[in-house]
Each structure stands twice: as structure tokens, then as C-alpha cells.
C-alpha atoms as a PDB file:
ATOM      1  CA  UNK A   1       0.000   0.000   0.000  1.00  0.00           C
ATOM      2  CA  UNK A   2       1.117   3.021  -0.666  1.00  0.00           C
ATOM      3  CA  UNK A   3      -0.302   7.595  -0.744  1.00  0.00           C
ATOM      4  CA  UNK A   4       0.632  10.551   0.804  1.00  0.00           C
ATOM      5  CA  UNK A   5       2.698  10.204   3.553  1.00  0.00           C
ATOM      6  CA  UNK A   6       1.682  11.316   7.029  1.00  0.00           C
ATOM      7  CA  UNK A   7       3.464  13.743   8.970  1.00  0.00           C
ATOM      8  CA  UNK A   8       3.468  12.415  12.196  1.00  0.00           C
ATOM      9  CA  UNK A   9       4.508   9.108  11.431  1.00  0.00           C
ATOM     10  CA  UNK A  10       7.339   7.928  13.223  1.00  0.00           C
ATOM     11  CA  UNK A  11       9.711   4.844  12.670  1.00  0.00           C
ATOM     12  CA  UNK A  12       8.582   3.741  16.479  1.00  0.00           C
ATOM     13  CA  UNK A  13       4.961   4.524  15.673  1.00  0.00           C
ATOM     14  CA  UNK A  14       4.854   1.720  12.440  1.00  0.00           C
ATOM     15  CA  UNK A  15       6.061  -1.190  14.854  1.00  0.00           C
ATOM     16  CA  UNK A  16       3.578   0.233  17.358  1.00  0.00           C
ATOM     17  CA  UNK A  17       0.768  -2.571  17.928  1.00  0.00           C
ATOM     18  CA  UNK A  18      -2.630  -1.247  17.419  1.00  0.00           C
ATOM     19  CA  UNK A  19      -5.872  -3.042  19.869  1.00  0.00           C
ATOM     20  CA  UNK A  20      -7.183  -5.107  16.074  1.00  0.00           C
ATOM     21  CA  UNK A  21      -5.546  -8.534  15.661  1.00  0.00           C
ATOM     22  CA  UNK A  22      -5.253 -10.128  12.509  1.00  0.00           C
ATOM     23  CA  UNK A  23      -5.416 -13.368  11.894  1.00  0.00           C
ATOM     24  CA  UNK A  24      -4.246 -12.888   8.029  1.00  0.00           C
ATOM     25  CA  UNK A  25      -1.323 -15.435   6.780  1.00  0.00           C
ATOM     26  CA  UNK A  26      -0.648 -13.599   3.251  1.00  0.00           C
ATOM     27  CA  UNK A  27      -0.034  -9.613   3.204  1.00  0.00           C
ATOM     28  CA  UNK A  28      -0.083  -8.536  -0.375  1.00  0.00           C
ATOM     29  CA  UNK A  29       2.033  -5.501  -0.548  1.00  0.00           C
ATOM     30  CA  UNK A  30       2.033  -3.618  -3.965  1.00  0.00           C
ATOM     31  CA  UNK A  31       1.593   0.303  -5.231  1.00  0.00           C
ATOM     32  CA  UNK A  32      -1.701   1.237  -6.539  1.00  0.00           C
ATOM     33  CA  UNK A  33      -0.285   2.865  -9.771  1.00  0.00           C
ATOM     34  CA  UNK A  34       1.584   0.390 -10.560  1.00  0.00           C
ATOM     35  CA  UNK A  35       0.297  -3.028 -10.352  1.00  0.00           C
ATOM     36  CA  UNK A  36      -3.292  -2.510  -8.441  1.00  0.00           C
ATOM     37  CA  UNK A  37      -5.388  -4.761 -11.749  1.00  0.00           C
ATOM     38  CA  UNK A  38      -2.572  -7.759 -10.803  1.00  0.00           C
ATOM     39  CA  UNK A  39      -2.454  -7.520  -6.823  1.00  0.00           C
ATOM     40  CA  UNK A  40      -6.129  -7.913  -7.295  1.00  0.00           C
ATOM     41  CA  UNK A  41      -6.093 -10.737  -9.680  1.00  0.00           C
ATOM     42  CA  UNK A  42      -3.844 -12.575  -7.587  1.00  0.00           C
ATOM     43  CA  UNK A  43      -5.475 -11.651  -4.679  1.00  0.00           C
ATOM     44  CA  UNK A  44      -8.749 -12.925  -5.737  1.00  0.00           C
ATOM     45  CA  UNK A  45      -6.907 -16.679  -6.592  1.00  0.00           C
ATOM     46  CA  UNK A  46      -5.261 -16.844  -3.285  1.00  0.00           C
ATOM     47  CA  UNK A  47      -8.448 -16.198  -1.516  1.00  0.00           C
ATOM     48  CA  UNK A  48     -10.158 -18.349  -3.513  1.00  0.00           C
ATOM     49  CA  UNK A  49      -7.928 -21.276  -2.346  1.00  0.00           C
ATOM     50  CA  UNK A  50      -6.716 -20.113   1.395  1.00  0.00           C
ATOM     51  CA  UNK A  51     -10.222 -18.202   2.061  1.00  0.00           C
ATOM     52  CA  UNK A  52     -10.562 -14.384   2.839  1.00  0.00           C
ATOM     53  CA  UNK A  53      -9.126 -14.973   5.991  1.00  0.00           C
ATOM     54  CA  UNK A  54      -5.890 -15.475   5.477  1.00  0.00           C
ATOM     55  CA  UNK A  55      -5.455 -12.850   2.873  1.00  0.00           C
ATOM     56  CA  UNK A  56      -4.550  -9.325   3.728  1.00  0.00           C
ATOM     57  CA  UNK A  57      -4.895  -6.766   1.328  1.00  0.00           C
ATOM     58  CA  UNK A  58      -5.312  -3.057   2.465  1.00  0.00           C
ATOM     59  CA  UNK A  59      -8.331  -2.224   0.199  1.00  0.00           C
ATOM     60  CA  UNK A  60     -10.840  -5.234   1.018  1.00  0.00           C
ATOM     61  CA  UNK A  61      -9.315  -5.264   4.925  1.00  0.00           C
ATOM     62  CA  UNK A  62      -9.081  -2.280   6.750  1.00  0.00           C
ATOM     63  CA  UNK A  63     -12.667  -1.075   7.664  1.00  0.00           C
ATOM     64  CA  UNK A  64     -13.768   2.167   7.907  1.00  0.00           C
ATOM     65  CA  UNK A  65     -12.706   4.107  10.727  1.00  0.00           C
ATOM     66  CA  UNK A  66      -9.602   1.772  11.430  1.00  0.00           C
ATOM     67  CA  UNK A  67      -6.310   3.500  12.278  1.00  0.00           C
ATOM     68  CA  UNK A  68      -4.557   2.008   8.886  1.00  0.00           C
ATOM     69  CA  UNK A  69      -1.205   2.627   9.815  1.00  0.00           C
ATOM     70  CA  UNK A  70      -1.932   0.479  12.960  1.00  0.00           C
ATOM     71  CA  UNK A  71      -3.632  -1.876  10.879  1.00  0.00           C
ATOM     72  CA  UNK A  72      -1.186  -2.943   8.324  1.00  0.00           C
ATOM     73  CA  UNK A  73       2.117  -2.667  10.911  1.00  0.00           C
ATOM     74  CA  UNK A  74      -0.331  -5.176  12.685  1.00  0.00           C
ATOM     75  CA  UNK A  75      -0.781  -6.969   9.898  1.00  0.00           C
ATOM     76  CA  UNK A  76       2.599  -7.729   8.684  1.00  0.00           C
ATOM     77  CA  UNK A  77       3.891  -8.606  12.404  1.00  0.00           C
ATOM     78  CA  UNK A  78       1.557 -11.332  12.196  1.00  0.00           C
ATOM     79  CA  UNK A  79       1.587 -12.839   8.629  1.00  0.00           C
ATOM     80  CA  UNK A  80       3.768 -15.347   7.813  1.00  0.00           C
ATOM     81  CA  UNK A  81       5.231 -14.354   4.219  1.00  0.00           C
ATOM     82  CA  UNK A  82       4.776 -11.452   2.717  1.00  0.00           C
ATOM     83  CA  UNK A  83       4.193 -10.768  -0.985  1.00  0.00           C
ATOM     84  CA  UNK A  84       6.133  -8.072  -2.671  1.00  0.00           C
ATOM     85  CA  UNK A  85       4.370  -7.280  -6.137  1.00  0.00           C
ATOM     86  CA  UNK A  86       6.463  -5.661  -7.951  1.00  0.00           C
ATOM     87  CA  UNK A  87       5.626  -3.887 -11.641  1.00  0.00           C
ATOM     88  CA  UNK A  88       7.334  -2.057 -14.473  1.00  0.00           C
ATOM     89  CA  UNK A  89       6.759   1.179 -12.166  1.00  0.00           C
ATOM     90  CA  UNK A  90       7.322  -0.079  -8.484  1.00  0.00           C
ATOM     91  CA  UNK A  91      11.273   1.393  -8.473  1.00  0.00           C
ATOM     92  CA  UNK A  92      10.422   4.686 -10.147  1.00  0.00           C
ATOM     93  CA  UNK A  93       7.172   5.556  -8.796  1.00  0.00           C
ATOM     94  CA  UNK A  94       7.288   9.245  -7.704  1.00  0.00           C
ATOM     95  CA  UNK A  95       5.012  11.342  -5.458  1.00  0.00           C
ATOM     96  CA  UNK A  96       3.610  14.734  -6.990  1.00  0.00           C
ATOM     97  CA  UNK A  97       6.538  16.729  -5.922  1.00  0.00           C
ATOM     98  CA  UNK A  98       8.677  14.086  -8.535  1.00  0.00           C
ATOM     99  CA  UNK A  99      10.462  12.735  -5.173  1.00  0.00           C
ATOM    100  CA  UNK A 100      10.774   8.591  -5.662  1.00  0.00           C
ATOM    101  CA  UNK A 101       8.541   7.711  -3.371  1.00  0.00           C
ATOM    102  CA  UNK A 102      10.668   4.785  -2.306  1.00  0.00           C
ATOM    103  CA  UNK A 103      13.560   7.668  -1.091  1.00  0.00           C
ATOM    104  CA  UNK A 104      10.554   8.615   1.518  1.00  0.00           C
ATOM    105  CA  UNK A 105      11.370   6.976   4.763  1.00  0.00           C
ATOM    106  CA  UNK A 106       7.484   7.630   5.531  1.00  0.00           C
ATOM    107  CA  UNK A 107       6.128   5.647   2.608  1.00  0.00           C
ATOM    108  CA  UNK A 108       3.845   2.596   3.062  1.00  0.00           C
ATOM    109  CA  UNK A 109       5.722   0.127   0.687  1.00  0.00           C
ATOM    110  CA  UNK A 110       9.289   0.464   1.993  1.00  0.00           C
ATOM    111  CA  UNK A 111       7.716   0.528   5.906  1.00  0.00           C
ATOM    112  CA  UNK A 112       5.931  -2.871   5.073  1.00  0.00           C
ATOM    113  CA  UNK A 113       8.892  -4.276   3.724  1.00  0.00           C
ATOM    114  CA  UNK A 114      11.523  -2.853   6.832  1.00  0.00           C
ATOM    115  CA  UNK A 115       8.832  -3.797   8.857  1.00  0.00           C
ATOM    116  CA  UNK A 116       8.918  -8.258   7.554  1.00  0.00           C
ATOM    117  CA  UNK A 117      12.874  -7.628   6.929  1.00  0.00           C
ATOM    118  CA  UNK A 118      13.605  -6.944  10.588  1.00  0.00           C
ATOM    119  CA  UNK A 119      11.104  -9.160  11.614  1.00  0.00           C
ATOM    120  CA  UNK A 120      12.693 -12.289   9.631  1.00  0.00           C
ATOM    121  CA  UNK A 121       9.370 -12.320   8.046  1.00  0.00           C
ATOM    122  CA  UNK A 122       9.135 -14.445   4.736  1.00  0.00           C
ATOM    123  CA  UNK A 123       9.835 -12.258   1.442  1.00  0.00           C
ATOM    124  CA  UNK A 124       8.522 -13.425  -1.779  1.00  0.00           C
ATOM    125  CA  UNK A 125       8.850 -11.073  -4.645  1.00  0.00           C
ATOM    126  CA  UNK A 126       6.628 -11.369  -7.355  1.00  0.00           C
ATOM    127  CA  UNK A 127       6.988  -9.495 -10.720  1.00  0.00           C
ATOM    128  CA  UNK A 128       4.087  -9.145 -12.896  1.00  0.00           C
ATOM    129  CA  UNK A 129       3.756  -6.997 -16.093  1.00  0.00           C
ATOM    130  CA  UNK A 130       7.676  -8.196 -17.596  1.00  0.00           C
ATOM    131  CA  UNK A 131       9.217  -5.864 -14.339  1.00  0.00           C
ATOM    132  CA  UNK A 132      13.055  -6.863 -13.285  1.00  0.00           C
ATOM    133  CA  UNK A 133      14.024  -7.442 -10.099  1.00  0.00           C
ATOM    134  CA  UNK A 134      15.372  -4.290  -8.423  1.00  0.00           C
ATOM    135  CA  UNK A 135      19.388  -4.436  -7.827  1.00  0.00           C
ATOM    136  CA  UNK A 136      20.586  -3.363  -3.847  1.00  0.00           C
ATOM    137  CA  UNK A 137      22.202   0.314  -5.300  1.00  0.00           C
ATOM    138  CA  UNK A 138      18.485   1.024  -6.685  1.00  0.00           C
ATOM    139  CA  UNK A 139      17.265   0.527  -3.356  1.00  0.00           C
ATOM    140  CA  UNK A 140      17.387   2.377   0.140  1.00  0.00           C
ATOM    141  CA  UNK A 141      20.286   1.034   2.670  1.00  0.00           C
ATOM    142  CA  UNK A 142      17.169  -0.889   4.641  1.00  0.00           C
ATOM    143  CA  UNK A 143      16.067  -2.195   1.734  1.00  0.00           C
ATOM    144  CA  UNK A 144      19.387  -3.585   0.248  1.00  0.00           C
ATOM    145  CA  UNK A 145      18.345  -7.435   1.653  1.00  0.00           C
ATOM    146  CA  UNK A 146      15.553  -7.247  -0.258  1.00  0.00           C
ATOM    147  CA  UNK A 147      18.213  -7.381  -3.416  1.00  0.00           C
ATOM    148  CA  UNK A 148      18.776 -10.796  -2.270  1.00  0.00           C
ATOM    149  CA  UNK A 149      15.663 -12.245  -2.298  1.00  0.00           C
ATOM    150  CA  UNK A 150      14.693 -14.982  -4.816  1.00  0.00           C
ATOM    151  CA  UNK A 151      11.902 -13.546  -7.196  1.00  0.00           C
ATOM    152  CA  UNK A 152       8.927 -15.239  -8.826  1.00  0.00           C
ATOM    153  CA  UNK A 153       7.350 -14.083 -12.263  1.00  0.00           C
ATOM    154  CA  UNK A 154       3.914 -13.782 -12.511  1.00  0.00           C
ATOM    155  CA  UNK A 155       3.276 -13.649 -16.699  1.00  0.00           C
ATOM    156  CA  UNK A 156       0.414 -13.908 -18.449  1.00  0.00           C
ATOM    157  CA  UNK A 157       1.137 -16.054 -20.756  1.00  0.00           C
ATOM    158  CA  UNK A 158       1.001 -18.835 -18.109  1.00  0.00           C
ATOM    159  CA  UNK A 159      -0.923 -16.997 -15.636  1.00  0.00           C
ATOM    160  CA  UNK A 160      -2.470 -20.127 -13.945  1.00  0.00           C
ATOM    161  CA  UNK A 161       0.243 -22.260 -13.869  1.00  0.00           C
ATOM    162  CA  UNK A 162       2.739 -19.460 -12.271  1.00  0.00           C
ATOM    163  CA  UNK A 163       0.144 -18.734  -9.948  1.00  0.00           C
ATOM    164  CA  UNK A 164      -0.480 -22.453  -9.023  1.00  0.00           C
ATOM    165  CA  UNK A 165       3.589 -22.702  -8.791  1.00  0.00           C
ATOM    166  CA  UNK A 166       2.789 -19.754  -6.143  1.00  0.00           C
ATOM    167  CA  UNK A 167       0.146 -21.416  -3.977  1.00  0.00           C
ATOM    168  CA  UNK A 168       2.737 -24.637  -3.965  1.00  0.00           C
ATOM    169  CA  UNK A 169       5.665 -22.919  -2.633  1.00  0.00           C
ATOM    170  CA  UNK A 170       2.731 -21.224   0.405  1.00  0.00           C
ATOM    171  CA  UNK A 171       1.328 -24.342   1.157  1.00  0.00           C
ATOM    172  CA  UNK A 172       5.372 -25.673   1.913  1.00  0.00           C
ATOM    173  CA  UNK A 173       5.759 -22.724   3.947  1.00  0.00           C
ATOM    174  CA  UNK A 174       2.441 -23.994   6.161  1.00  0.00           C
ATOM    175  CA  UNK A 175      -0.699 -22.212   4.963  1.00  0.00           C
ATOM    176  CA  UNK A 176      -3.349 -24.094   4.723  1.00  0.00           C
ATOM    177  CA  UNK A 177      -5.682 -24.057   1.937  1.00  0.00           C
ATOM    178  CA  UNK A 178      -9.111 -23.871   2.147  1.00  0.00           C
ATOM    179  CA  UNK A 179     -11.382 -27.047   2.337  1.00  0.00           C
ATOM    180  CA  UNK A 180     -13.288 -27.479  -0.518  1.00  0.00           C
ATOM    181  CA  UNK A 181     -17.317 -28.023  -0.733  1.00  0.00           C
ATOM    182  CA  UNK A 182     -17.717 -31.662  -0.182  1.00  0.00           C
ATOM    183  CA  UNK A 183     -14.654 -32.772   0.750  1.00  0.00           C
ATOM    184  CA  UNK A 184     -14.212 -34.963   3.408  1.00  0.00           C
ATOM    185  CA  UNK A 185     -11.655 -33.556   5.251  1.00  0.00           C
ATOM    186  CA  UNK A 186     -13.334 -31.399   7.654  1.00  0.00           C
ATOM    187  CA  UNK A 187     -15.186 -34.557   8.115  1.00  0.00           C
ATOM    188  CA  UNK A 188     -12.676 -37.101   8.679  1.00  0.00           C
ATOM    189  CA  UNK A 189     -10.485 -35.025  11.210  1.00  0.00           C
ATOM    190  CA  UNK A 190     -13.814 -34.441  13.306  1.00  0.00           C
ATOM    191  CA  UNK A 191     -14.240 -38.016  13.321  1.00  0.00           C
ATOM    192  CA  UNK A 192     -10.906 -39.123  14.406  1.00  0.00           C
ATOM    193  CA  UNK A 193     -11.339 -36.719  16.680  1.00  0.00           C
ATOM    194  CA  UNK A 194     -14.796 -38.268  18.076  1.00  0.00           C
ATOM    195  CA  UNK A 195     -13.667 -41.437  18.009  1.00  0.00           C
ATOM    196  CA  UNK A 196     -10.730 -40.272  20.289  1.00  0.00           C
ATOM    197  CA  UNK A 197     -12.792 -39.060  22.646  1.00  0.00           C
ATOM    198  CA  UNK A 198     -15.050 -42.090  22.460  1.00  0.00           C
ATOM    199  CA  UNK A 199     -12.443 -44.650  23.100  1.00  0.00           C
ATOM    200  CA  UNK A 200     -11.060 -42.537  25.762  1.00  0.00           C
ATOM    201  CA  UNK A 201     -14.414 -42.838  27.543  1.00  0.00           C
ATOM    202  CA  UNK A 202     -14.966 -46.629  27.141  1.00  0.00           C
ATOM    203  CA  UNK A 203     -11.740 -47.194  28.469  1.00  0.00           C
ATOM    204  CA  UNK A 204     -12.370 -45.317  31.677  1.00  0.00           C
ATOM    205  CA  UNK A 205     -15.759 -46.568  31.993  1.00  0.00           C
ATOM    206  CA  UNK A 206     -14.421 -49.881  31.893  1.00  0.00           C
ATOM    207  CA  UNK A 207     -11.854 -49.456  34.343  1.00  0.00           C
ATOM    208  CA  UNK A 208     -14.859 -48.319  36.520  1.00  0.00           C
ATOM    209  CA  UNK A 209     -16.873 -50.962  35.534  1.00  0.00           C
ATOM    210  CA  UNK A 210     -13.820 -53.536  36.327  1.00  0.00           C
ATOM    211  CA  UNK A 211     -13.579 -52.267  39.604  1.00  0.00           C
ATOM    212  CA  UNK A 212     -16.873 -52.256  40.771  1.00  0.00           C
ATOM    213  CA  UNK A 213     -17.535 -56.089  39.640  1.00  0.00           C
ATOM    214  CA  UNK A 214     -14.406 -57.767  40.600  1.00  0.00           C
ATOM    215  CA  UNK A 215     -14.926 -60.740  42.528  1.00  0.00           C
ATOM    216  CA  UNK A 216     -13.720 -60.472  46.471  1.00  0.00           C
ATOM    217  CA  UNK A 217     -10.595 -62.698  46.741  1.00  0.00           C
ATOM    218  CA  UNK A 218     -11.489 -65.266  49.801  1.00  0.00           C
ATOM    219  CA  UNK A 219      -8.205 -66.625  51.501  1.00  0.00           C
ATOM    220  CA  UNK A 220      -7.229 -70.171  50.683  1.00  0.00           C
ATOM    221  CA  UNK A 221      -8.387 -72.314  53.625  1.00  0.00           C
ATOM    222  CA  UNK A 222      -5.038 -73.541  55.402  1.00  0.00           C
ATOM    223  CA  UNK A 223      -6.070 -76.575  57.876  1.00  0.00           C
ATOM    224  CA  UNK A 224      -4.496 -76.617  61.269  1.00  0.00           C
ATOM    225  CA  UNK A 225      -1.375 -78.798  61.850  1.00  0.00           C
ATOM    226  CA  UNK A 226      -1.575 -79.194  65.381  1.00  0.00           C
ATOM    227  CA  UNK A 227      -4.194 -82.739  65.567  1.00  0.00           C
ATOM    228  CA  UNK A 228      -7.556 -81.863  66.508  1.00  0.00           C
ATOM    229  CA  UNK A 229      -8.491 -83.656  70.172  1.00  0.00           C
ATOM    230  CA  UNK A 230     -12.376 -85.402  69.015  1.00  0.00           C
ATOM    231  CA  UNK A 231     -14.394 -86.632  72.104  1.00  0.00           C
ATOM    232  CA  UNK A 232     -16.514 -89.438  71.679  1.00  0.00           C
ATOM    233  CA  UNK A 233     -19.997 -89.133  72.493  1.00  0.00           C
ATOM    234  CA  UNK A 234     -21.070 -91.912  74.597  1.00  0.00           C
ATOM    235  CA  UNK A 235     -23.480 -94.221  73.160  1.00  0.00           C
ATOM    236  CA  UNK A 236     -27.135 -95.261  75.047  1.00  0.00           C
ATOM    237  CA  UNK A 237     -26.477 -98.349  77.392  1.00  0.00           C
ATOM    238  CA  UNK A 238     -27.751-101.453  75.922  1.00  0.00           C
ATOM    239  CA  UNK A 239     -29.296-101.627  79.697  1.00  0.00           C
ATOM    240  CA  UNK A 240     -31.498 -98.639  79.551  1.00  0.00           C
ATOM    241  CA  UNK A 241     -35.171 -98.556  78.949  1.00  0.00           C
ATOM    242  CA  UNK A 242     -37.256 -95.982  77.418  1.00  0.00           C
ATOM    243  CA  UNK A 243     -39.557 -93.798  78.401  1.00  0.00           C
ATOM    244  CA  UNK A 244     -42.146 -91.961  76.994  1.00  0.00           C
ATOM    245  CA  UNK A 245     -41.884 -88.010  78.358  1.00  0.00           C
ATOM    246  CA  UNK A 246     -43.546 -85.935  76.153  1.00  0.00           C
ATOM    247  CA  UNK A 247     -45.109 -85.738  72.336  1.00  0.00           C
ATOM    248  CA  UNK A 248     -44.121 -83.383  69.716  1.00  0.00           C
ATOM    249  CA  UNK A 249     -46.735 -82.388  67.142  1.00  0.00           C
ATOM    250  CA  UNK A 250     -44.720 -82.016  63.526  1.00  0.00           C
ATOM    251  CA  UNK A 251     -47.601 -81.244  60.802  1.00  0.00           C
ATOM    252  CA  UNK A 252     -50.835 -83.135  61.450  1.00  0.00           C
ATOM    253  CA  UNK A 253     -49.611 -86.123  63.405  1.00  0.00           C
ATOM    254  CA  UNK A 254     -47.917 -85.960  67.087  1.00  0.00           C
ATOM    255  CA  UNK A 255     -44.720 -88.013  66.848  1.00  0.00           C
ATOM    256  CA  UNK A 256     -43.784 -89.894  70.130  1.00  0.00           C
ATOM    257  CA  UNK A 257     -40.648 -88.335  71.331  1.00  0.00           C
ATOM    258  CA  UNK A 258     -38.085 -91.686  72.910  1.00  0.00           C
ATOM    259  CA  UNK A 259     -36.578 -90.695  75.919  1.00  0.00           C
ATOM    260  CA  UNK A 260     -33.322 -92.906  76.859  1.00  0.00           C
ATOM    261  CA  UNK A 261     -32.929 -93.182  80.611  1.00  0.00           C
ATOM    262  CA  UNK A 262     -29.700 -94.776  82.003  1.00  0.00           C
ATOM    263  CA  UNK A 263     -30.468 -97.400  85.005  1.00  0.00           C
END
């Protein structure tokens, strides 16, 4: 992003944090002027397979109101790579006074790029429209890293397939890409994740259940080893006679209850 810069901005007030967070994985950095009609179409393909989300572009994500400057020095100290579209016009660009616009300290474009440099913030250049990649004496002494950087060409000619070569070499750095309608794979990591948590609670419940219906473990029975002393119960004498003491009704019928009396 790039305009007319603001007096009061301040080298410490760009790395300032502002109260919005972003969750945005992409920043698209570019200059209006100079390559606006291919930030867009690129923009439109990467949201298309990342989602809106992780796509930040100042036009479509700033809302009204918003402190931008806050905004986008938010936004970059919180993406993961940054893209650096570069045209046929990004070097020269000049502000209405004919100053380069990159020689401002103040101006959008070479804050967003200090601002990923310093942070070790991925750097991908992309050069649309047949533009070169800048050498480090064209650029400010903060800038001169970005020299370095490896650039990829966005023609169109093969404007799908450099584009696709572009979503690749994101998806290796770790964005995700967007799940498409009817796939399964919001589907299948929900139910790994339910079955997870299902086997997790059989397992305790049968712990519980294990515990609660274990059978009580009853001592072996050791017999004594000292001999057990048995008394004999003496037996009736052949010599006594019987008598007849008493009856004892069982059921319906009295039974005659034998008394044995020694004589």
C-alpha cells in the first residue's frame, strides 16, 4: 500500500501494535499505480484457495474508521510471508513533488517491507507486467536485503500455472488451503477426533466398571497342623429302657418323642 505520507509518522509509531488482531497469513504488498489490476487478480486466486481470511490486502481489509497505519504494521507482524508485487513502475514511482517515493522513509511500501525484513518475516517477490528485479544500489540502505531475495514471475502467458507454482511454494511454507465443498476432510479429522474421545471414555468406563464387579478374593483355607483332640460321644447303654416323656406335634400327626434313661 502506498499515498501521501503522514506527517506524524514515526519509525517507532509503524512497529507500534494497534488493539485489532489479525489473523491474516498472506499480506499482499504492492503500489496502486503500478500493479493494483494484478495484486487484485492474484489476490482474488489466493483467496479463492486459502479463504478471505488469510489474505490481507489493504483495500478489502481495513474497515472504515480503522487507524490504517496500525492496521497494516499489525498486519505484517503477524503474517507469515509477505508478498512483494512488484511492476514495471514499483522502483520509479514518484510522489507529486517528482520525489521517488521509495527515497521517503514515511512511505507505506518500503515501511511494510523494513517492517517483515527486521522481523525475519518471509519475502517473496513477485513481478508481474515483464518488471526486473530491483538491484541493492536502486534501493534504500534498509532495503538492500531485499536485493537478495529470490523472485517469482507472474506472466500472463502462463498466468495459472505461475500462480499455481505460487500457492505450492505457500502451502510448503504452512498455509493451509481452504477445504473445498464436499470434501471430506473437515469430516474425517472431526471423526478421528470423536472417536478419540469415544475410546477414551470406554476405556475409563471400563476401568470403573472392572472395579466395581471384581470378585472379592477369599483366603485359601489352610487346615491346622496341630491334631484336633475329638471326644466321643457316649453311646445309650444297651441296659437302659425308654420312656415316653412328652409328644411333639410335627404337621398333622404328634410323633412320640423316645426318651433314653440310664439305670
Amino acid at each position: 500500500m502506498d499515498g501521501n505520507p503522514l506527517s506524524r509518522i514515526t519509525g517507532l509509531d509503524w512497529f507500534r501494535f494497534g488493539q485489532q488482531d489479525t489473523v491474516s497469513k498472506i499480506f499482499v504488498s504492492y503500489r496502486r499505480e503500478d500493479s493494483r489490476g494484478d495484486a487484485g487478480r492474484l489476490t482474488d486466486k489466493l483467496k479463492a484457495h486459502f479463504g478471505d481470511k488469510q489474505i490481507f490486502r489493504d483495500i478489502e481489509a481495513i474497515d472504515p474508521g480503522l487507524d490504517f497505519v496500525e492496521t497494516i504494521s499489525n498486519a505484517v507482524g503477524s503474517c507469515a510471508v509477505l508478498l512483494a508485487i512488484i511492476g514495471p513502475n514499483w522502483l520509479k514511482s514518484a510522489d507529486s513533488t517528482g520525489q521517488r517515493r521509495l527515497d521517503d522513509p514515511h512511505d507505506f511500501v518500503r515501511l511494510e517491507l523494513s517492517a517483515a525484513l527486521n522481523r525475519n518475516i518471509r519475502v517473496i517477490t513477485v513481478l508481474v507486467g515483464g518488471a526486473a528485479m530491483p538491484k541493492a544500489e536502486e534501493l534504500p540502505s534498509t532495503l538492500e536485503s531485499f536485493a537478495r531475495r529470490q523472485a517469482h514471475e507472474l506472466s500472463d502467458s502462463r498466468w495459472d500455472f505461475d500462480v499455481q507454482h505460487l500457492v505450492e511454494t505457500l502451502e510448503k511454507i504452512g498455509i493451509r488451503p481452504l477445504a473445498k465443498p464436499g470434501s471430506n476432510q473437515g469430516f474425517w479429522t472431526k471423526t478421528r477426533f470423536g472417536f478419540a474421545i469415544g475410546g477414551a471414555v470406554l476405556f475409563l468406563t471400563g476401568v470403573i466398571f472392572t472395579k466395581i464387579n471384581s470378585p472379592t478374593v477369599v483366603p485359601a483355607y489352610n487346615p491346622p497342623t496341630a491334631p484336633i483332640s475329638v471326644t466321643p460321644t457316649p453311646m445309650p447303654s444297651p441296659h437302659a429302657s425308654l420312656s415316653y416323656g412328652g409328644f411333639e406335634a410335627i404337621g398333622r400327626y404328634p410323633t412320640i418323642v423316645q426318651v433314653y434313661e440310664p439305670t
